[in-house]
PDB file of N, CA and C in Angstrom:
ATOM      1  N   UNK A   1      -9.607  -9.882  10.442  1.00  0.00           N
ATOM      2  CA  UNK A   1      -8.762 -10.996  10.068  1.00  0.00           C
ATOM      3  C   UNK A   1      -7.585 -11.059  11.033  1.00  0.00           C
ATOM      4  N   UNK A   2      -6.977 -12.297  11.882  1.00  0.00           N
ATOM      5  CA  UNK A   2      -6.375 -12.119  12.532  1.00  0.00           C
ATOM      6  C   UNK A   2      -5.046 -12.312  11.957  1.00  0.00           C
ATOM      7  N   UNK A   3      -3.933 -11.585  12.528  1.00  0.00           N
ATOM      8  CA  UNK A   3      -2.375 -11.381  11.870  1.00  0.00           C
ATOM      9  C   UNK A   3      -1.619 -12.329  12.019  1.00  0.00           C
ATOM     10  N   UNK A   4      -1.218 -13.557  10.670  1.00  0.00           N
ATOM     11  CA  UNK A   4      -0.363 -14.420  10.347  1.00  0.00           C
ATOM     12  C   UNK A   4       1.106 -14.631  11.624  1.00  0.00           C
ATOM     13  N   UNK A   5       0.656 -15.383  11.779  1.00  0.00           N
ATOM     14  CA  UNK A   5       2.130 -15.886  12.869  1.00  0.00           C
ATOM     15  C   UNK A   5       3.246 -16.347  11.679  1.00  0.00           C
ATOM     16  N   UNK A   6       4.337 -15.151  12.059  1.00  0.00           N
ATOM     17  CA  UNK A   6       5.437 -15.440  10.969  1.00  0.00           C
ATOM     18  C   UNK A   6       6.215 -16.433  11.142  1.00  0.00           C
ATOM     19  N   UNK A   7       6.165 -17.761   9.820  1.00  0.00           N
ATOM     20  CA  UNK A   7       6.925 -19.131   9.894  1.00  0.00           C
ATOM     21  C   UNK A   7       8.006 -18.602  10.195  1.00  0.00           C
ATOM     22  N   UNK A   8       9.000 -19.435  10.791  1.00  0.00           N
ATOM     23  CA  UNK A   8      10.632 -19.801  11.131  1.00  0.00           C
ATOM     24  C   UNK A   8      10.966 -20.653  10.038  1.00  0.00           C
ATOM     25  N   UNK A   9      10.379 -21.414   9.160  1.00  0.00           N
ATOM     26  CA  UNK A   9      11.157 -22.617   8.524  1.00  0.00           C
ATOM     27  C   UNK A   9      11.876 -21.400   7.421  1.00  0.00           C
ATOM     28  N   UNK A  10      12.806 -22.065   6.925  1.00  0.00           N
ATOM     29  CA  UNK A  10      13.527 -21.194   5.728  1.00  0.00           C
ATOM     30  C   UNK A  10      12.842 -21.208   4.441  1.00  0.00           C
ATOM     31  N   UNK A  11      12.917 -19.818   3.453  1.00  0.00           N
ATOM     32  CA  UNK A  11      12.311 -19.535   2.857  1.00  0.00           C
ATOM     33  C   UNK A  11      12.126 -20.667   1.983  1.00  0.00           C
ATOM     34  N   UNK A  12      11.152 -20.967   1.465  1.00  0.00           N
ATOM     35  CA  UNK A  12      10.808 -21.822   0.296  1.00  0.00           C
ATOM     36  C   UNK A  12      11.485 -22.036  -1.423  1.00  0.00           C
ATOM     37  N   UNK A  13      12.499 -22.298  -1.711  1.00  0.00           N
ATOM     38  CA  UNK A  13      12.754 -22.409  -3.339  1.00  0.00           C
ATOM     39  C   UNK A  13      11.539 -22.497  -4.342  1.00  0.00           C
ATOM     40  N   UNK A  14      10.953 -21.503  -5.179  1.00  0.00           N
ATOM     41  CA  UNK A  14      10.422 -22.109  -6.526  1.00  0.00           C
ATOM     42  C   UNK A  14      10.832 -21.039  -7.281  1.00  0.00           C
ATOM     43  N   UNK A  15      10.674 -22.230  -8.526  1.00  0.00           N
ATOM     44  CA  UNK A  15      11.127 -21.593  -9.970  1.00  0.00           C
ATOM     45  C   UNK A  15      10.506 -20.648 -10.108  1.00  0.00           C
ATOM     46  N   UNK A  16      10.352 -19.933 -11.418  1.00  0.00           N
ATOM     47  CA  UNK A  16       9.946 -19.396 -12.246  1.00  0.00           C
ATOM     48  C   UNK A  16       8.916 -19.241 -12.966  1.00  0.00           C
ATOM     49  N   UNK A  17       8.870 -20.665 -13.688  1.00  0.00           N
ATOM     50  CA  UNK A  17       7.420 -21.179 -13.831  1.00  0.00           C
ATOM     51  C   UNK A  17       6.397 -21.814 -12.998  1.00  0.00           C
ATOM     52  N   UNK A  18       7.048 -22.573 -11.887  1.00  0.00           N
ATOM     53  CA  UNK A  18       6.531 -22.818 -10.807  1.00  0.00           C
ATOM     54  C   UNK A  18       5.350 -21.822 -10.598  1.00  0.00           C
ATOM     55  N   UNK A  19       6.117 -20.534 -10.149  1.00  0.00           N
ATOM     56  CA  UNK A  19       5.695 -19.425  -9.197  1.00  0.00           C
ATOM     57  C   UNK A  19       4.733 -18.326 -10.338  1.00  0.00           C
ATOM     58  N   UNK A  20       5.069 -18.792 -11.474  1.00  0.00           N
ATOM     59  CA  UNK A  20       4.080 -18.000 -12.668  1.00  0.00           C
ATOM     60  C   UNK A  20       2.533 -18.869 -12.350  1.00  0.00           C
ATOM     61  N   UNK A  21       2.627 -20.132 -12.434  1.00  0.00           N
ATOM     62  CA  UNK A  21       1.534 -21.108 -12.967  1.00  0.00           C
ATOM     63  C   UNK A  21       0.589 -21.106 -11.174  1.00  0.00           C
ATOM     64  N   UNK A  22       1.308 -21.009 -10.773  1.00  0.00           N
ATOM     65  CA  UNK A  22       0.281 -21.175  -8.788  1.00  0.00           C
ATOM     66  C   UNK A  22       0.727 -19.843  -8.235  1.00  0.00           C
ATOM     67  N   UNK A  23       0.517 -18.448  -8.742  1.00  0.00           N
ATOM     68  CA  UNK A  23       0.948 -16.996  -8.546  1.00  0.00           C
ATOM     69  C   UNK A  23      -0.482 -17.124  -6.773  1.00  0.00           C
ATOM     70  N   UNK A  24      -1.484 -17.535  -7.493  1.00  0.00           N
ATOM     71  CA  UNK A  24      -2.423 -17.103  -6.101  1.00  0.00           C
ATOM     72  C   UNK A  24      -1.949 -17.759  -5.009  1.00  0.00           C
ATOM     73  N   UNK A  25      -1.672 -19.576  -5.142  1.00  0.00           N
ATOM     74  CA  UNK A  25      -1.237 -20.454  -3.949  1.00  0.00           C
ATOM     75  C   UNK A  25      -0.111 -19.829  -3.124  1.00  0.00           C
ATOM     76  N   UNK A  26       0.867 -19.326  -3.842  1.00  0.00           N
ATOM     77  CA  UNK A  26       1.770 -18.758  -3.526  1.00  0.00           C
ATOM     78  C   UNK A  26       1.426 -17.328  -2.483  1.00  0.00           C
ATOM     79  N   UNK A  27       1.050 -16.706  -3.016  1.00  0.00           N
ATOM     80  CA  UNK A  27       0.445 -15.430  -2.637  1.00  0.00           C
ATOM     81  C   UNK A  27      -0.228 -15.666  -0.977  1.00  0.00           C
ATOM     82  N   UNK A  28      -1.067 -16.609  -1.396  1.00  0.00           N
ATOM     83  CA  UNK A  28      -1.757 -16.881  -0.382  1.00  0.00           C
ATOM     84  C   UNK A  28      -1.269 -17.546   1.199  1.00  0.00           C
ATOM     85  N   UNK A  29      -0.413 -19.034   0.201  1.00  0.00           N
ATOM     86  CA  UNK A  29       0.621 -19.082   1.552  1.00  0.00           C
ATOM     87  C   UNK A  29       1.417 -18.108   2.474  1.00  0.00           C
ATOM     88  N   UNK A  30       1.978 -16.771   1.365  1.00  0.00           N
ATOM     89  CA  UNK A  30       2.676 -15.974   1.781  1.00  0.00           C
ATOM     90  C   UNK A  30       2.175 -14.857   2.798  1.00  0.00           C
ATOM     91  N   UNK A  31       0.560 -14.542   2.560  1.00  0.00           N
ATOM     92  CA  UNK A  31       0.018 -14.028   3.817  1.00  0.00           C
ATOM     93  C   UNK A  31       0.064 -14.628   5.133  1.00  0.00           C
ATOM     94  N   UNK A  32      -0.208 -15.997   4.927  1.00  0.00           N
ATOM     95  CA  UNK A  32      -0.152 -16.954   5.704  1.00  0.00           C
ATOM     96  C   UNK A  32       1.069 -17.109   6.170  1.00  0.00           C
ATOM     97  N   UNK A  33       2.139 -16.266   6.094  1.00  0.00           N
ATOM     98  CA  UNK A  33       3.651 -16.653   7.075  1.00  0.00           C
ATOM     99  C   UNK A  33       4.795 -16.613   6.475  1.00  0.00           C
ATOM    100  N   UNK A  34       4.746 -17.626   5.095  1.00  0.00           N
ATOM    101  CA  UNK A  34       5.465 -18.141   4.607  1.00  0.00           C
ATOM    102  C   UNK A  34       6.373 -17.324   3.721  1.00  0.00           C
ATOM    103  N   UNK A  35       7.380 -17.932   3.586  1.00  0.00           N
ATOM    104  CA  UNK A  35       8.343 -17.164   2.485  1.00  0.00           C
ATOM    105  C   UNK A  35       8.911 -17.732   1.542  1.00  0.00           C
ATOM    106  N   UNK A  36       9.045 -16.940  -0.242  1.00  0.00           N
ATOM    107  CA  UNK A  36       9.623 -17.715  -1.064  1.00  0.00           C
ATOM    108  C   UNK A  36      10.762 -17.061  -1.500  1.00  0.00           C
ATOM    109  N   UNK A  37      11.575 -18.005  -2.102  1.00  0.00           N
ATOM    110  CA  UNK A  37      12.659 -17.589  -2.953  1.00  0.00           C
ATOM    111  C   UNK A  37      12.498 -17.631  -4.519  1.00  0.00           C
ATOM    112  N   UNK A  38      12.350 -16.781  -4.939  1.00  0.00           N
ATOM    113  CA  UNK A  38      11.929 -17.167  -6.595  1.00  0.00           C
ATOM    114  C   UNK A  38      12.889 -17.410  -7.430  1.00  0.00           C
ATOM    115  N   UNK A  39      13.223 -18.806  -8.318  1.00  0.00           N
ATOM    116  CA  UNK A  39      14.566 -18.814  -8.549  1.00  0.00           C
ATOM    117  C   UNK A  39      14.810 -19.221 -10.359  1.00  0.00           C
ATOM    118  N   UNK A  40      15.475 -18.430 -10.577  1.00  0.00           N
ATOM    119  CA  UNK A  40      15.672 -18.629 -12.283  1.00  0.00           C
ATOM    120  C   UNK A  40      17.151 -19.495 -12.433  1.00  0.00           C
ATOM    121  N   UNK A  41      17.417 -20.530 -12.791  1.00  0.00           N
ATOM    122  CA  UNK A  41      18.726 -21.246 -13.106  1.00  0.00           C
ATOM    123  C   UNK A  41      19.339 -21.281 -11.932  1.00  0.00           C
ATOM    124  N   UNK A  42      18.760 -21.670 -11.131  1.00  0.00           N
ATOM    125  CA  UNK A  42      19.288 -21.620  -9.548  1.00  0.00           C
ATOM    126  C   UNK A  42      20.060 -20.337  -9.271  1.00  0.00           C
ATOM    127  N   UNK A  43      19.405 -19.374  -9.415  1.00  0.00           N
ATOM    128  CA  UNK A  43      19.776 -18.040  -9.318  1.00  0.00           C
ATOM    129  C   UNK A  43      18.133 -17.050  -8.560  1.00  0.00           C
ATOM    130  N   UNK A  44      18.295 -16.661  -7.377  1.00  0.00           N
ATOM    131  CA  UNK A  44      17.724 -16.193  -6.465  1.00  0.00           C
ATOM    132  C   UNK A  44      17.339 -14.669  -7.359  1.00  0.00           C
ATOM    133  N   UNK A  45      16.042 -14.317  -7.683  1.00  0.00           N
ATOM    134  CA  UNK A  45      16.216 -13.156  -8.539  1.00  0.00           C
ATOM    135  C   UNK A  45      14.697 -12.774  -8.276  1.00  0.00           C
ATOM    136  N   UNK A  46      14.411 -13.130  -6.825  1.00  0.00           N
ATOM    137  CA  UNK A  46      12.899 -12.587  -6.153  1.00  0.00           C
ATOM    138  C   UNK A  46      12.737 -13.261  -4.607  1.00  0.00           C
ATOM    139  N   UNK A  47      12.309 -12.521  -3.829  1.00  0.00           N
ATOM    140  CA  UNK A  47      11.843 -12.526  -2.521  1.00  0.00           C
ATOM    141  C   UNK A  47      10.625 -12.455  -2.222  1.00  0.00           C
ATOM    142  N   UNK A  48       9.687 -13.133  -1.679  1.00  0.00           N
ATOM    143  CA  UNK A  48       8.488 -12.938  -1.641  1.00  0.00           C
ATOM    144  C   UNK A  48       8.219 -13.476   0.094  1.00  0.00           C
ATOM    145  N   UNK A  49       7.666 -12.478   0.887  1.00  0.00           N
ATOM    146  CA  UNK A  49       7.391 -12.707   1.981  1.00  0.00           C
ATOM    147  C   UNK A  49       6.349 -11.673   2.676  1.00  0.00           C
ATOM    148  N   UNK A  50       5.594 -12.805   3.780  1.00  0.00           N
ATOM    149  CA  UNK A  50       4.559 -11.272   4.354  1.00  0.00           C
ATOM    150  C   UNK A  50       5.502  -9.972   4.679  1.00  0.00           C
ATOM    151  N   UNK A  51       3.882  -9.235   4.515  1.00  0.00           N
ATOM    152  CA  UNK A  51       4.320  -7.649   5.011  1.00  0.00           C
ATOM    153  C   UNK A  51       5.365  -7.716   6.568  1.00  0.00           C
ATOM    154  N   UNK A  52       6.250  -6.561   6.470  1.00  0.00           N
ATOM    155  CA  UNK A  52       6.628  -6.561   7.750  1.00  0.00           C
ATOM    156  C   UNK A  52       5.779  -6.314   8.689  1.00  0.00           C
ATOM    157  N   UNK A  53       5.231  -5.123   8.151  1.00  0.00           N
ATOM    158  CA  UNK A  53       3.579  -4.653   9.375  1.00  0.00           C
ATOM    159  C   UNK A  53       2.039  -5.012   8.791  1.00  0.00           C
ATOM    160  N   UNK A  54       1.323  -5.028   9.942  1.00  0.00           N
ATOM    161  CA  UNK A  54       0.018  -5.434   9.402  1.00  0.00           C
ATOM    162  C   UNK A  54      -0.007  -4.115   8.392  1.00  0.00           C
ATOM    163  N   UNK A  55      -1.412  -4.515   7.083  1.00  0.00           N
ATOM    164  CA  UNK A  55      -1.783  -3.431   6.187  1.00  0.00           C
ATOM    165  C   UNK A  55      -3.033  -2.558   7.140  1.00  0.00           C
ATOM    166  N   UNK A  56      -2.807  -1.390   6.631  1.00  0.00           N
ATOM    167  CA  UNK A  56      -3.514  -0.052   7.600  1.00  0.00           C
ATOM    168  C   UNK A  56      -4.703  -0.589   6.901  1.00  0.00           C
ATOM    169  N   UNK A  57      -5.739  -0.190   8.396  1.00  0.00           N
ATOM    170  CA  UNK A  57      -6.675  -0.374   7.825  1.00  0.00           C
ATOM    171  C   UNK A  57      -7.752   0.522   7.276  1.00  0.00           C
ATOM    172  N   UNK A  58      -8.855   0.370   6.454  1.00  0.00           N
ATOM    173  CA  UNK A  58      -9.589   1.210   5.656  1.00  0.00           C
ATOM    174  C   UNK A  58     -10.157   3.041   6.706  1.00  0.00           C
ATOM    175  N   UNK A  59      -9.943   3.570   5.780  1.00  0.00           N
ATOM    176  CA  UNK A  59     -10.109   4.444   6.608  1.00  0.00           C
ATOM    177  C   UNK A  59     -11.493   4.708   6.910  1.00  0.00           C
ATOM    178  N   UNK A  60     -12.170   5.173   7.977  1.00  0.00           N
ATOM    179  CA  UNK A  60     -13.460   5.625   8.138  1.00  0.00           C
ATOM    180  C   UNK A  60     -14.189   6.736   8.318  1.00  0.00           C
ATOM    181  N   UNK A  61     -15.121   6.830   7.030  1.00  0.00           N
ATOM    182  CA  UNK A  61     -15.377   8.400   7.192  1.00  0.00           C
ATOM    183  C   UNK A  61     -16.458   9.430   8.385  1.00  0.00           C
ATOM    184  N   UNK A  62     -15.579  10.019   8.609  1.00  0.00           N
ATOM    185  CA  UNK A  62     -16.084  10.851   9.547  1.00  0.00           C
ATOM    186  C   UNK A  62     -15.239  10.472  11.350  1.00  0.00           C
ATOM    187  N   UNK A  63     -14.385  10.014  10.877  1.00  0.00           N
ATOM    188  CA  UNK A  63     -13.088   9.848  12.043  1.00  0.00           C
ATOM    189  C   UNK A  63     -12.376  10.525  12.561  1.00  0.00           C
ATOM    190  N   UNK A  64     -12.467  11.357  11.786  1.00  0.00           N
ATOM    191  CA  UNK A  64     -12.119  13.322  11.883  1.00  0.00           C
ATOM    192  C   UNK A  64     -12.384  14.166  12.480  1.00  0.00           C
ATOM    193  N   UNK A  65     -13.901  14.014  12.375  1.00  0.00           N
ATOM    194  CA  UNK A  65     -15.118  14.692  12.734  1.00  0.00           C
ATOM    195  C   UNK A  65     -14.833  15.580  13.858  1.00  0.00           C
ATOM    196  N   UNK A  66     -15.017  17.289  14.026  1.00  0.00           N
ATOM    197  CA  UNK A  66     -14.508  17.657  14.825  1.00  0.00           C
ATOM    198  C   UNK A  66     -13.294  17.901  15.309  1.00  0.00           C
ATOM    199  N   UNK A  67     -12.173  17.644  14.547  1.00  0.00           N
ATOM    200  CA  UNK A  67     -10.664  17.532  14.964  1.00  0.00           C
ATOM    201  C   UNK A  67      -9.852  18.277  14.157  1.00  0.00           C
ATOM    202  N   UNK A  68     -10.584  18.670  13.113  1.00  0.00           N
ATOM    203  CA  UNK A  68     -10.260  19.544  11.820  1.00  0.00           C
ATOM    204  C   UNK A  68     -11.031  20.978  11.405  1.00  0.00           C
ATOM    205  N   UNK A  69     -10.210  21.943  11.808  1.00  0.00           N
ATOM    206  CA  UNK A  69     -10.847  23.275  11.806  1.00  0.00           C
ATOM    207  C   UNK A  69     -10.492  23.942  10.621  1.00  0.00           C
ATOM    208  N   UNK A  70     -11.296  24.552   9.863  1.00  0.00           N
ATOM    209  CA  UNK A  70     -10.756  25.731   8.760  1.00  0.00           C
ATOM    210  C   UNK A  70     -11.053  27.321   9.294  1.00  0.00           C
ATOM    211  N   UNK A  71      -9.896  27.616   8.247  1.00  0.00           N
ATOM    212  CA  UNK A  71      -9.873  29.129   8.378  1.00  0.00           C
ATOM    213  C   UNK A  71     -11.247  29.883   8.039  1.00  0.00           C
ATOM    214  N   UNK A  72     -12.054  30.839   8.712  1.00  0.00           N
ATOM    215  CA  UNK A  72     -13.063  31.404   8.008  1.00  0.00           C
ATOM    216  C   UNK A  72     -13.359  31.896   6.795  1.00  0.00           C
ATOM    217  N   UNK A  73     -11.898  32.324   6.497  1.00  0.00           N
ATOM    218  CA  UNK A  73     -11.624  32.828   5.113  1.00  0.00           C
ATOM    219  C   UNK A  73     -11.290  31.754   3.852  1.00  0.00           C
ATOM    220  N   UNK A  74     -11.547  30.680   4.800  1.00  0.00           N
ATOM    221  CA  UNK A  74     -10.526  29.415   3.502  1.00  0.00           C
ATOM    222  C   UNK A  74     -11.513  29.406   2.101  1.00  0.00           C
ATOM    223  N   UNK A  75     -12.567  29.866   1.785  1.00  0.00           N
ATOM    224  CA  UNK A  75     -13.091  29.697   0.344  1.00  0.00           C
ATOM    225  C   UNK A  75     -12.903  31.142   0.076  1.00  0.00           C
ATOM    226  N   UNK A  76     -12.101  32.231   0.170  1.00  0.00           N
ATOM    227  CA  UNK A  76     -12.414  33.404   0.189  1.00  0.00           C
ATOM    228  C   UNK A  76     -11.300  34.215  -0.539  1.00  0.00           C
ATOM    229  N   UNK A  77     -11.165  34.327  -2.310  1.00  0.00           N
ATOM    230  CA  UNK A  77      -9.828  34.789  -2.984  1.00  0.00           C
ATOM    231  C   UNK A  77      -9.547  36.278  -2.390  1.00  0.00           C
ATOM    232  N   UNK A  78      -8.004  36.521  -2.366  1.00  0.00           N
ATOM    233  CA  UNK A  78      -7.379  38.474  -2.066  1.00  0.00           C
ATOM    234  C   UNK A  78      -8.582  38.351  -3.861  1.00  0.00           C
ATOM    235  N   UNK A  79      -9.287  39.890  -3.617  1.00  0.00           N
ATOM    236  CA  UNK A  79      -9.443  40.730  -4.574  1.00  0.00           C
ATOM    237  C   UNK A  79      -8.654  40.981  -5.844  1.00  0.00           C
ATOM    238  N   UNK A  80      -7.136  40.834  -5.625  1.00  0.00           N
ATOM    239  CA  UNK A  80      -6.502  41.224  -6.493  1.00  0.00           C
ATOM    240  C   UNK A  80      -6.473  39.786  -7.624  1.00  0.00           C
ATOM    241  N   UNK A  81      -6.106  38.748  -7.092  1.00  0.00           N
ATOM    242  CA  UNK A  81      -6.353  37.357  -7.415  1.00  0.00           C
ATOM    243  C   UNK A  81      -7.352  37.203  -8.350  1.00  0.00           C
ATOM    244  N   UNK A  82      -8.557  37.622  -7.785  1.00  0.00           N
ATOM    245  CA  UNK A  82      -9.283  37.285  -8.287  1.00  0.00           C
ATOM    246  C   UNK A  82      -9.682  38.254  -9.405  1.00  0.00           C
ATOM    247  N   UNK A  83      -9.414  38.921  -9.483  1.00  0.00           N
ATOM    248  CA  UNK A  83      -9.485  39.862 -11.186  1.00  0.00           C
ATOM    249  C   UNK A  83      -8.391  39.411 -11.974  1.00  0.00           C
ATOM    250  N   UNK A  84      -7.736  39.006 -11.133  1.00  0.00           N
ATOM    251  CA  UNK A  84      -6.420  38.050 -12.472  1.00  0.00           C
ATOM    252  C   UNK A  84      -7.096  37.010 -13.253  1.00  0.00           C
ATOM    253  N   UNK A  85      -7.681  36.067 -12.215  1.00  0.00           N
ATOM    254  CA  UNK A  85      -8.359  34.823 -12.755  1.00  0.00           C
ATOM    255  C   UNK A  85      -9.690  35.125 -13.990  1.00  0.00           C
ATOM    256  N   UNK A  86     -10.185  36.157 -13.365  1.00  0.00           N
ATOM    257  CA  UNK A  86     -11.037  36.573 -14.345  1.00  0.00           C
ATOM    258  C   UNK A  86     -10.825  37.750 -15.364  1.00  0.00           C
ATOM    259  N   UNK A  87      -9.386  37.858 -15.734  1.00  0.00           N
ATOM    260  CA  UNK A  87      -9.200  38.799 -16.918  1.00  0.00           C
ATOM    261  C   UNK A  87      -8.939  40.367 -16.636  1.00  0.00           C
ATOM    262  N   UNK A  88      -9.518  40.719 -15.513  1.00  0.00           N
ATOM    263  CA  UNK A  88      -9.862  41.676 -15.241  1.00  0.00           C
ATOM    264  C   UNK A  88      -8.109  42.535 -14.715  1.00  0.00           C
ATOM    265  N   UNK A  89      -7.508  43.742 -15.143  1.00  0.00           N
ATOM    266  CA  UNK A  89      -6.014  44.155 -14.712  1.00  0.00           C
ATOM    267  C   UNK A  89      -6.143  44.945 -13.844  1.00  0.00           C
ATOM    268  N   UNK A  90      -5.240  44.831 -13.167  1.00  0.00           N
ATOM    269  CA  UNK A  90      -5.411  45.716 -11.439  1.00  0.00           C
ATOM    270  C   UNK A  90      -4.912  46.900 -11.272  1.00  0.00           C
TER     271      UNK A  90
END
């Protein structure tokens, strides 16, 4: 998907109910560039605008692969540990 060219015009005024009743239109414009002011009694009491940065994208498995080493011992409890876990007193 290519990244929204951020509008210059000034943010957009809507109400309340406005912005309740067209939540997706809104939303949607707002990927799209745009910015709102959400406003209760002509009182500014929400901001709604694209992300500053694009969203990261999905990660892919096995991107790693090779770049990530474990310890030989990493599945491997101290002795003493492990008679704790199992009841057993040292």
């Amino acid at each position: 998907m290519a990244e929204p060219k951020p509008d210059r015009s000034p943010p957009r005024r809507v109400g309340v109910r406005e912005f309740r009743a067209n939540l997706g239109d809104v939303l949607r414009q707002a990927r799209q560039g745009q910015s709102f002011l959400v406003t209760s009694r002509d009182e500014v009491v929400a901001e709604i605008h694209p992300p500053s940065r694009p969203a990261q994208r999905r990660r892919e498995p096995g991107a790693l692969r090779g770049r990530i080493r474990m310890a030989p011992d990493f599945d491997t409890l101290p002795p003493e540990l492990l008679a704790a876990m199992e009841g057993e007193e040292g």
